[in-house]
Protein backbone atom coordinates (compact mmCIF):
# COMPACT_ATOMS: atom_id res chain seq x y z
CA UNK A 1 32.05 17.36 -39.25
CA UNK A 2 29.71 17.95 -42.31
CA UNK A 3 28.34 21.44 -42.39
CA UNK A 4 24.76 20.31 -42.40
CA UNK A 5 22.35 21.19 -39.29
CA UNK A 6 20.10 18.48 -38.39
CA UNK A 7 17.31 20.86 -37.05
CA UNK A 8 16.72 22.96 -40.14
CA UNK A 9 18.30 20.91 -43.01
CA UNK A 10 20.86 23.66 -43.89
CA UNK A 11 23.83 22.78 -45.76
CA UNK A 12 26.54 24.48 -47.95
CA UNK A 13 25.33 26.46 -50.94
CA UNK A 14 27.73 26.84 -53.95
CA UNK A 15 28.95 29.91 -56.28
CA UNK A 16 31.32 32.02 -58.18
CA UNK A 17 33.91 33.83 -56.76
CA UNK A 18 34.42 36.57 -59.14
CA UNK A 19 37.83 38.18 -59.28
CA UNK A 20 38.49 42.19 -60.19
CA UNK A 21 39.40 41.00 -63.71
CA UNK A 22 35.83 39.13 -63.60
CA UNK A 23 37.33 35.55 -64.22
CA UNK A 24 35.32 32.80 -62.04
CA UNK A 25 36.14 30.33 -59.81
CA UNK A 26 34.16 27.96 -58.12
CA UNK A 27 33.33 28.78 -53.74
CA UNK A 28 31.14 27.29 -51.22
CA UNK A 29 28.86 29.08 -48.79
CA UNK A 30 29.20 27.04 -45.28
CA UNK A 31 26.24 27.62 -42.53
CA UNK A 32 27.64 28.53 -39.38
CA UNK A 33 27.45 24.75 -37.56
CA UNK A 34 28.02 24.41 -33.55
CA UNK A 35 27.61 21.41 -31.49
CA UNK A 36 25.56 21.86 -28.55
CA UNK A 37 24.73 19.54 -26.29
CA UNK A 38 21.12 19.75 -24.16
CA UNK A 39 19.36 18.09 -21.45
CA UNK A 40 16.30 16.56 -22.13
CA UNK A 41 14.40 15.92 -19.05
CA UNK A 42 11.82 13.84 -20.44
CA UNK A 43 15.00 11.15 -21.42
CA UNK A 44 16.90 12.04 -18.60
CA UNK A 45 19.71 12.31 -20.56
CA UNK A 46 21.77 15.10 -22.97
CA UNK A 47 21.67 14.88 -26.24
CA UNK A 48 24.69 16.53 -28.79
CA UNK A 49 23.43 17.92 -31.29
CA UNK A 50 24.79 19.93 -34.92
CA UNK A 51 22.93 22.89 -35.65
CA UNK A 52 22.97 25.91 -37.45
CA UNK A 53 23.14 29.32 -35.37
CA UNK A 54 19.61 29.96 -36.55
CA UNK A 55 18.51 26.74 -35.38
CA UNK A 56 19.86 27.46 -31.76
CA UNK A 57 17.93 30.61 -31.59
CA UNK A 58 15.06 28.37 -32.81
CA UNK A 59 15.70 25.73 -30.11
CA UNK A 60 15.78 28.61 -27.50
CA UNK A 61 12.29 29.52 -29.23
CA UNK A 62 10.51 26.45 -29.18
CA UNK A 63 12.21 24.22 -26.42
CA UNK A 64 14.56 21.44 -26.81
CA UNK A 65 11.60 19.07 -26.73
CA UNK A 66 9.91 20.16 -29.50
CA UNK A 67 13.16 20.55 -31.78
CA UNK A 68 13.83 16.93 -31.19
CA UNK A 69 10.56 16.48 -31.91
CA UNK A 70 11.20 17.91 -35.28
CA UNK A 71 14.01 16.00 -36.00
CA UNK A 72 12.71 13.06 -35.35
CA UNK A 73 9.76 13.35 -37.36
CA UNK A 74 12.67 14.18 -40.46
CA UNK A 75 14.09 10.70 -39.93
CA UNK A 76 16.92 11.81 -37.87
CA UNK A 77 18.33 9.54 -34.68
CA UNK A 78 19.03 11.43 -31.95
């Protein structure tokens, strides 16, 4: 599973790791991605989704109809 959320685009940042001697090394900062699945009344159907923890507090916000909404105006097939 790639650690990208489809509802708010977030994806792994990159960094140092920096050691007590200060030497670096290279590290990766990984959103927190869950698969959720919802029920979309309007489809009749559920729909699996990857998102971000932020973005399920978003969904929970706005409603899964809007949120696939919003991914669908990104490009995104859901």
């Amino acid at each position: 599973m790639s650690a990208h959320c489809q509802l708010t685009g977030a994806e792994p940042g990159f960094g140092n790791r920096i050691s007590h001697s200060h030497r670096r090394t290279s590290r990766r900062f990984d959103p927190n991605i869950q698969r959720k699945r919802y029920w979309m009344p309007s489809e009749g159907r559920y729909v699996r989704l990857t998102l971000s923890a932020r973005a399920v507090k978003t969904i929970d916000t706005i409603g899964i109809e809007a949120a696939v909404a919003r991914i669908r105006a990104r490009g995104v097939r859901v």
